[in-house]
PDB file of N, CA and C in Angstrom:
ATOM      1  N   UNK A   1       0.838  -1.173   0.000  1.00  0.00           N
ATOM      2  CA  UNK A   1       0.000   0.000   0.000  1.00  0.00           C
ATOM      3  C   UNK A   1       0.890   1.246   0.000  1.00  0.00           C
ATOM      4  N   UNK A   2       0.439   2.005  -0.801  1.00  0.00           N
ATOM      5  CA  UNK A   2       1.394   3.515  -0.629  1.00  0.00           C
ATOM      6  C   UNK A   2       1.342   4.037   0.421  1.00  0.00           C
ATOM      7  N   UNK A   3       2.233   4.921   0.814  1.00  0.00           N
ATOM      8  CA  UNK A   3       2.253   5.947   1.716  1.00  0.00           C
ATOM      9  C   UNK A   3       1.169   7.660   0.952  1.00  0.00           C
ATOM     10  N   UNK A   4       1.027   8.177   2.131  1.00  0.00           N
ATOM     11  CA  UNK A   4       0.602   9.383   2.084  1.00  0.00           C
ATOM     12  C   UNK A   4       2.088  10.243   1.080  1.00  0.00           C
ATOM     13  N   UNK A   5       3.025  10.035   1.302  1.00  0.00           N
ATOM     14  CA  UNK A   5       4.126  10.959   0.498  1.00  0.00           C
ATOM     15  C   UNK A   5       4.491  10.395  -0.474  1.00  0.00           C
ATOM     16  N   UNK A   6       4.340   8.941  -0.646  1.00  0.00           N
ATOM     17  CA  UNK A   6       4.321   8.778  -2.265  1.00  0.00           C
ATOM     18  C   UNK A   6       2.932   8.860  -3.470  1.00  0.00           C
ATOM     19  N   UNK A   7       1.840   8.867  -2.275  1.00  0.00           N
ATOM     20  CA  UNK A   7       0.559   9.040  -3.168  1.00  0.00           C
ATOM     21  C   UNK A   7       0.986  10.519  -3.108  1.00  0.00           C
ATOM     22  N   UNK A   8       1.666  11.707  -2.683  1.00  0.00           N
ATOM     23  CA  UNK A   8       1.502  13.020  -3.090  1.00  0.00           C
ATOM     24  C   UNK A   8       2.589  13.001  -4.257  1.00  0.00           C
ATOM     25  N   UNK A   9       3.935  12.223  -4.055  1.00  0.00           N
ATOM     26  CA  UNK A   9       4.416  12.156  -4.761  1.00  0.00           C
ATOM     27  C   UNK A   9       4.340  11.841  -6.471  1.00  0.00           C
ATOM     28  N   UNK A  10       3.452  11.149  -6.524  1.00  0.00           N
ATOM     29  CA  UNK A  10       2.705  10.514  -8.038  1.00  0.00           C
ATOM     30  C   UNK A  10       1.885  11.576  -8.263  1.00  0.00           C
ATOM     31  N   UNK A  11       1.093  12.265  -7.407  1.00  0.00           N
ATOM     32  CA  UNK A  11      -0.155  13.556  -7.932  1.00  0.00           C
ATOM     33  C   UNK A  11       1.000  15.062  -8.065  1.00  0.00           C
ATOM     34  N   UNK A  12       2.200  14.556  -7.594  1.00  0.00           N
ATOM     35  CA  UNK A  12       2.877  16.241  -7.852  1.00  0.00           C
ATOM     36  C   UNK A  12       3.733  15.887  -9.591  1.00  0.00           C
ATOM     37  N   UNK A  13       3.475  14.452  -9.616  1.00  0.00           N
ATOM     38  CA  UNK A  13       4.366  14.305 -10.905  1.00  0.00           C
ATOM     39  C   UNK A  13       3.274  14.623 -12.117  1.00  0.00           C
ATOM     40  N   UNK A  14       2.139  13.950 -11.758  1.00  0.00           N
ATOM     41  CA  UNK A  14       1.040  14.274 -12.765  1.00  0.00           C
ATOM     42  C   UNK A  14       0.765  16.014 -12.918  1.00  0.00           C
ATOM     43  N   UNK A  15       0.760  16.071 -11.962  1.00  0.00           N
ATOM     44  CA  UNK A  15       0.505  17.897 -12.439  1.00  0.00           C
ATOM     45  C   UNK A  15       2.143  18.362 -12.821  1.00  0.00           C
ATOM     46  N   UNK A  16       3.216  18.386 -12.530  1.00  0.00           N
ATOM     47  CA  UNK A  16       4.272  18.468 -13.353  1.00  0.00           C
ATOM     48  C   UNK A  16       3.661  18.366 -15.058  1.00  0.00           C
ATOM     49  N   UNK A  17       3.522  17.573 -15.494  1.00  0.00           N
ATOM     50  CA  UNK A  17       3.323  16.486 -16.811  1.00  0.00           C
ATOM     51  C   UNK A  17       2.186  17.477 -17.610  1.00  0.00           C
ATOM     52  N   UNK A  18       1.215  18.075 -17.032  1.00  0.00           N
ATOM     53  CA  UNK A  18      -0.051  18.535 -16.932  1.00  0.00           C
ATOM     54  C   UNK A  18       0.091  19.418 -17.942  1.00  0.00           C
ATOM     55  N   UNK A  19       1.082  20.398 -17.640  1.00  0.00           N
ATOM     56  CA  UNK A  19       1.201  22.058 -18.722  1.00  0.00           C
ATOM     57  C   UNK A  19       1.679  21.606 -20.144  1.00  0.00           C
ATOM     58  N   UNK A  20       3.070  20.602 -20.102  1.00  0.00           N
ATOM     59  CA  UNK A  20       3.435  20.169 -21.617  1.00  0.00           C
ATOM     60  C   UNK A  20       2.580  19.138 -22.087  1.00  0.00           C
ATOM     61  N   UNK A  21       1.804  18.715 -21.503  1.00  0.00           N
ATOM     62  CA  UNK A  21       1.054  17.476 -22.094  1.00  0.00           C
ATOM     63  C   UNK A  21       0.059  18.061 -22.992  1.00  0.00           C
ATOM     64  N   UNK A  22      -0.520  18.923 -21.690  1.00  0.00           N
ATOM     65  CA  UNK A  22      -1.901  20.032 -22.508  1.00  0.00           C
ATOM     66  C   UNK A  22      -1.467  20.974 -23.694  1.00  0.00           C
ATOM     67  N   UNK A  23      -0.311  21.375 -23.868  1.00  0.00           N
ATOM     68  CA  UNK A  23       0.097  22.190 -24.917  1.00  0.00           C
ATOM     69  C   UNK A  23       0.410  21.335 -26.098  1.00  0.00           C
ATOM     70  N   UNK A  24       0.821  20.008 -26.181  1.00  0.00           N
ATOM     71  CA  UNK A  24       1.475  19.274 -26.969  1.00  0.00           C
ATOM     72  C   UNK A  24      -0.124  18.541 -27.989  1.00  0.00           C
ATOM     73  N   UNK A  25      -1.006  18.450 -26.907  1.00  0.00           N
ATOM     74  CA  UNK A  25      -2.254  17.468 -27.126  1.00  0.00           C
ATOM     75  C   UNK A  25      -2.256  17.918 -28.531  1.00  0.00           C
ATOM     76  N   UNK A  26      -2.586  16.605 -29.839  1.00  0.00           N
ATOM     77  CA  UNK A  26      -3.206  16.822 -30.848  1.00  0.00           C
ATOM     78  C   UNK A  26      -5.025  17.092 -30.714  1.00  0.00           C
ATOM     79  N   UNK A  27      -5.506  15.853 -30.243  1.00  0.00           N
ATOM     80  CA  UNK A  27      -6.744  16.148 -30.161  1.00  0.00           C
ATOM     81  C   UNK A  27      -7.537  16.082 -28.428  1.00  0.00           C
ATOM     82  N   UNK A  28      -8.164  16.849 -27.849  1.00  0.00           N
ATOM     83  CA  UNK A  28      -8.271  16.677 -26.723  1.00  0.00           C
ATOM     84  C   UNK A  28      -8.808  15.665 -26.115  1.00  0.00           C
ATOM     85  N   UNK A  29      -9.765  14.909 -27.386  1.00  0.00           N
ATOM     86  CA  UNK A  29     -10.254  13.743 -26.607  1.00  0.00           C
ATOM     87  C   UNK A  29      -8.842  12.631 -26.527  1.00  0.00           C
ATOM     88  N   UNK A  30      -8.362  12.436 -26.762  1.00  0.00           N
ATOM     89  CA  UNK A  30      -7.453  11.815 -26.436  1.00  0.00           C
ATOM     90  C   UNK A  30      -6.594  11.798 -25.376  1.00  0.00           C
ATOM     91  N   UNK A  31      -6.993  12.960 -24.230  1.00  0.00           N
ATOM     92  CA  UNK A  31      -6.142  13.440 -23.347  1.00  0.00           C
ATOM     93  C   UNK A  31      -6.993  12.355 -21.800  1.00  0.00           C
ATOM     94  N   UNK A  32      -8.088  12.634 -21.959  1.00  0.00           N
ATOM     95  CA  UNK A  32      -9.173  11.494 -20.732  1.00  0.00           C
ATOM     96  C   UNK A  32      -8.930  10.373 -20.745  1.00  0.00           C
ATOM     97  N   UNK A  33      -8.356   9.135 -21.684  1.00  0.00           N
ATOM     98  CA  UNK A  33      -8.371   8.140 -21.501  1.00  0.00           C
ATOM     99  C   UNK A  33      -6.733   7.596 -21.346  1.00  0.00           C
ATOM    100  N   UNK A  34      -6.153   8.274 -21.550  1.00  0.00           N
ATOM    101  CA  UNK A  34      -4.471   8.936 -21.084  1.00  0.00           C
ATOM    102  C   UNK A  34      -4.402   9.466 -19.309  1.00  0.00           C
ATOM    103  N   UNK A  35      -5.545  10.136 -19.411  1.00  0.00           N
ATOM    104  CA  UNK A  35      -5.264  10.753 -17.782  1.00  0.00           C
ATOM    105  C   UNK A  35      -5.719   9.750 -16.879  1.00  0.00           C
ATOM    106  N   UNK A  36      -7.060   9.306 -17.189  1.00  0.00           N
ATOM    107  CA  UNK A  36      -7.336   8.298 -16.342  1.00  0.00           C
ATOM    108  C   UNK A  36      -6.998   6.953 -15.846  1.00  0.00           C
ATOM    109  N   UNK A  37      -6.142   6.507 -16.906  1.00  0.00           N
ATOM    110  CA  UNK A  37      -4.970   5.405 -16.784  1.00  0.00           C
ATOM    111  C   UNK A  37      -4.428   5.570 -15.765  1.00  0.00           C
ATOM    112  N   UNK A  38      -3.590   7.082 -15.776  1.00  0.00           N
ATOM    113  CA  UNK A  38      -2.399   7.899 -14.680  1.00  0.00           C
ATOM    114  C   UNK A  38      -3.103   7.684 -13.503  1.00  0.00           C
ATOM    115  N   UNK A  39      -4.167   7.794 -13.508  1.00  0.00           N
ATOM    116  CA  UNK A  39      -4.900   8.195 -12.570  1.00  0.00           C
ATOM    117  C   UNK A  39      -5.553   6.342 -11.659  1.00  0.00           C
ATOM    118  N   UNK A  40      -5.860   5.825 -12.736  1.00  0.00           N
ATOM    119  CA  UNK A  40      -6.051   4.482 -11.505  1.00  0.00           C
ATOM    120  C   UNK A  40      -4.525   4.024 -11.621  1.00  0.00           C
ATOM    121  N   UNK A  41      -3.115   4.050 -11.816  1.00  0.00           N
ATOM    122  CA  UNK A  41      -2.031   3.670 -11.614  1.00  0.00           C
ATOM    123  C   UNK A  41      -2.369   4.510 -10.410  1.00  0.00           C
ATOM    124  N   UNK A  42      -2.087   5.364  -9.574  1.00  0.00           N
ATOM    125  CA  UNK A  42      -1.989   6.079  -8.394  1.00  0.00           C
ATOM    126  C   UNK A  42      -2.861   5.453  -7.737  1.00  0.00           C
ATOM    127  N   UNK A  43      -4.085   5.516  -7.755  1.00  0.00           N
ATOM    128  CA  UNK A  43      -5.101   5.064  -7.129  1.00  0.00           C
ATOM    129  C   UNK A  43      -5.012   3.768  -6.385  1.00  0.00           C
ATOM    130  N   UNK A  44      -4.413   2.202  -7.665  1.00  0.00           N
ATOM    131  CA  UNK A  44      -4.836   1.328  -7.209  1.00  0.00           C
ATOM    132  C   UNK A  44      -3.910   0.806  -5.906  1.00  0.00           C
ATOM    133  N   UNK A  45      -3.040   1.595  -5.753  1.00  0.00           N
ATOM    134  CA  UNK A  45      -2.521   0.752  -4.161  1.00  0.00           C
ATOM    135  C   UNK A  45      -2.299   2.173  -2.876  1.00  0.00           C
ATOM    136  N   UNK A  46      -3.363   3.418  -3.499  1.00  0.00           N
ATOM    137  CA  UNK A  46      -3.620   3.704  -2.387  1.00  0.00           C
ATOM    138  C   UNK A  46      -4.430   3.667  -1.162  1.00  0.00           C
ATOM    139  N   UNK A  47      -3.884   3.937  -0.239  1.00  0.00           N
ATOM    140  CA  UNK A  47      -4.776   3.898   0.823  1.00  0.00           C
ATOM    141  C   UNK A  47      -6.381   4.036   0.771  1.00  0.00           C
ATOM    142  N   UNK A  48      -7.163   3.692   1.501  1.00  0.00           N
ATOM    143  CA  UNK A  48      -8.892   4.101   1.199  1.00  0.00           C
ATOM    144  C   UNK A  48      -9.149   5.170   1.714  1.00  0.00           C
ATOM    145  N   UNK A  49      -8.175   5.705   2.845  1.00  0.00           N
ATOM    146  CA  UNK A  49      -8.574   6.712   3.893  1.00  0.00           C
ATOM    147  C   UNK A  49      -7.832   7.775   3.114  1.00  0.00           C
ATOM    148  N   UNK A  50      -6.697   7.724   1.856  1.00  0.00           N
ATOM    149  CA  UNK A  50      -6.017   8.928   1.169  1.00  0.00           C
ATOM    150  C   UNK A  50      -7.181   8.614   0.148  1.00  0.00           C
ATOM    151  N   UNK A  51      -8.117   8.152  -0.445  1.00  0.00           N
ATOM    152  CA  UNK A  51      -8.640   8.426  -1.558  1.00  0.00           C
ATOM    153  C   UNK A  51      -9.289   9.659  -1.905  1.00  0.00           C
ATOM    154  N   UNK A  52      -9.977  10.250  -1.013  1.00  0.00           N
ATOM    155  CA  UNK A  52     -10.657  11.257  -1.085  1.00  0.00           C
ATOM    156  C   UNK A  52      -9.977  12.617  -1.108  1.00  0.00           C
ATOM    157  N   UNK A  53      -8.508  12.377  -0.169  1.00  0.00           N
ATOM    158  CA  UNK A  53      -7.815  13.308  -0.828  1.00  0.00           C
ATOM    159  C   UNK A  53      -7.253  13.419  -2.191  1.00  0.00           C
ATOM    160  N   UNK A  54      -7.004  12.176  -2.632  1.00  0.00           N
ATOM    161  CA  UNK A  54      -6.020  12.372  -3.978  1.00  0.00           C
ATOM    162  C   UNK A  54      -7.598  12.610  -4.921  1.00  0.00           C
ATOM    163  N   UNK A  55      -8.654  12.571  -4.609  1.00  0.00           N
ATOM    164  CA  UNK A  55      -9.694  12.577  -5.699  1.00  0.00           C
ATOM    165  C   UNK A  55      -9.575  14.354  -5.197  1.00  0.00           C
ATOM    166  N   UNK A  56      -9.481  14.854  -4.173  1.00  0.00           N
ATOM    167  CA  UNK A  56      -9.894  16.576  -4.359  1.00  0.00           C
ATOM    168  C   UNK A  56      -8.520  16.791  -4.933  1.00  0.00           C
ATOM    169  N   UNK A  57      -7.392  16.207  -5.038  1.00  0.00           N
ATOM    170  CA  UNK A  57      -6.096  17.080  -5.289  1.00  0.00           C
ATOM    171  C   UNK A  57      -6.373  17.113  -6.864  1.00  0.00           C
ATOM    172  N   UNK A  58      -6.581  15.741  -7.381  1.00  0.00           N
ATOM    173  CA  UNK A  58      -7.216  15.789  -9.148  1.00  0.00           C
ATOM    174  C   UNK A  58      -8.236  17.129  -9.544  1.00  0.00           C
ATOM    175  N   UNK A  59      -9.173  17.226  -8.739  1.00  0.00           N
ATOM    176  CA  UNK A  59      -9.985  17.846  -8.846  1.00  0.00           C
ATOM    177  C   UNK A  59      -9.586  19.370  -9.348  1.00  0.00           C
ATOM    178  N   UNK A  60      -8.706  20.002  -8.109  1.00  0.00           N
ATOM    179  CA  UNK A  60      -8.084  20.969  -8.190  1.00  0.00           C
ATOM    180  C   UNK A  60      -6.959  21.149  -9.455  1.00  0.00           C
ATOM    181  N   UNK A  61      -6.073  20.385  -9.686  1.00  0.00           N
ATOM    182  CA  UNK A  61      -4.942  20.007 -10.147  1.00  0.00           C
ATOM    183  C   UNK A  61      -5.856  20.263 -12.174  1.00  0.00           C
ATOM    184  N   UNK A  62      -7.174  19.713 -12.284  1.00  0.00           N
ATOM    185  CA  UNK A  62      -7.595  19.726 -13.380  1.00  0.00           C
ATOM    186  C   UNK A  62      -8.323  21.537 -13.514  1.00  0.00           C
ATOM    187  N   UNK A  63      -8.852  21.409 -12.514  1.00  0.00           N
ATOM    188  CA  UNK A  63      -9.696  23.475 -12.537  1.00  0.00           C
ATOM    189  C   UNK A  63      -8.531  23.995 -12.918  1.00  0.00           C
ATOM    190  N   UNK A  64      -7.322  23.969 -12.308  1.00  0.00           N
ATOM    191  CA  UNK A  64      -6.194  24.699 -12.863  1.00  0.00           C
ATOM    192  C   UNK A  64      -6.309  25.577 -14.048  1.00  0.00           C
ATOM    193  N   UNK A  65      -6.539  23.916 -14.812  1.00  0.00           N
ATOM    194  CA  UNK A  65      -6.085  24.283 -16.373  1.00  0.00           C
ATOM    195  C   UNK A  65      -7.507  24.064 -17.109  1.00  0.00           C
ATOM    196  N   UNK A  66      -8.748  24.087 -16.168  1.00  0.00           N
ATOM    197  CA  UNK A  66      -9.711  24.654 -17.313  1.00  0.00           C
ATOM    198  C   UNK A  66     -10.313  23.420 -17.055  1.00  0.00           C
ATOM    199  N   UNK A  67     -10.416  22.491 -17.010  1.00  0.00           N
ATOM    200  CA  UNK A  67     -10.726  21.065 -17.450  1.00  0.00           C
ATOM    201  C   UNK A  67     -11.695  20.317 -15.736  1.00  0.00           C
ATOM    202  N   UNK A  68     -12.330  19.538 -16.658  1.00  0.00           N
ATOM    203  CA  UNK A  68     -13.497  18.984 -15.483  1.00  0.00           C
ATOM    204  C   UNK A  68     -13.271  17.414 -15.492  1.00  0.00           C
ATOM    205  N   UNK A  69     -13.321  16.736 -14.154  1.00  0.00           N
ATOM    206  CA  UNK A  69     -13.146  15.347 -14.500  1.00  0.00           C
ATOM    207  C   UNK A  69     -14.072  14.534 -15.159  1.00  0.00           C
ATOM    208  N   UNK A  70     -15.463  15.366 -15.158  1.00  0.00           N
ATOM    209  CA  UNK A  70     -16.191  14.571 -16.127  1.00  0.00           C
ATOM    210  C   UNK A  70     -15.808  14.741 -17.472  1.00  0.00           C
ATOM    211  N   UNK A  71     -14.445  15.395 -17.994  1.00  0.00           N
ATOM    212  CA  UNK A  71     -14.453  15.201 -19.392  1.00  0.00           C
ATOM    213  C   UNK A  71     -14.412  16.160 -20.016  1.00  0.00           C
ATOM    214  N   UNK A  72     -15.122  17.382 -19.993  1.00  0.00           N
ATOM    215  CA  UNK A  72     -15.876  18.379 -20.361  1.00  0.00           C
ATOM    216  C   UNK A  72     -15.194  19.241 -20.173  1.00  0.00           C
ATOM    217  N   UNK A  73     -15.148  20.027 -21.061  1.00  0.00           N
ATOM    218  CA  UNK A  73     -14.316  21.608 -21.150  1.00  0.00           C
ATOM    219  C   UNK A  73     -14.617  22.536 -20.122  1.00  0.00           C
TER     220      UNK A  73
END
């Protein structure tokens, strides 16, 4: 099971990744089924009691740059 500092560690790398990924994107749908991969890799050996944080840090981490986790601009 992860720790609390490596589950922050994996969500500080994804938002690292976040600005050149989004600038590079050919088409945007292609960017959700790319993120969400990233996203249950982190997930699946974290803690149950960090889930809810790493789901608000996504949350935030996506408003950033405009973007909603349902997908949607």
């Amino acid at each position: 099971m992860k720790t609390r500092a490596q589950l922050d560690a994996g969500l500080e790398r994804l938002a690292q990744m976040l600005p050149p990924w989004l600038e590079s994107l050919r088409h945007p749908a292609q960017f959700w089924p790319q993120f969400r991969a990233l996203v249950e890799e982190l997930m699946v050996d974290a803690d149950p009691a960090d889930r809810a944080y790493a789901e608000r840090r996504i949350k935030e981490m996506l408003a950033r740059h405009g973007l909603r986790p349902d997908g949607s601009p």
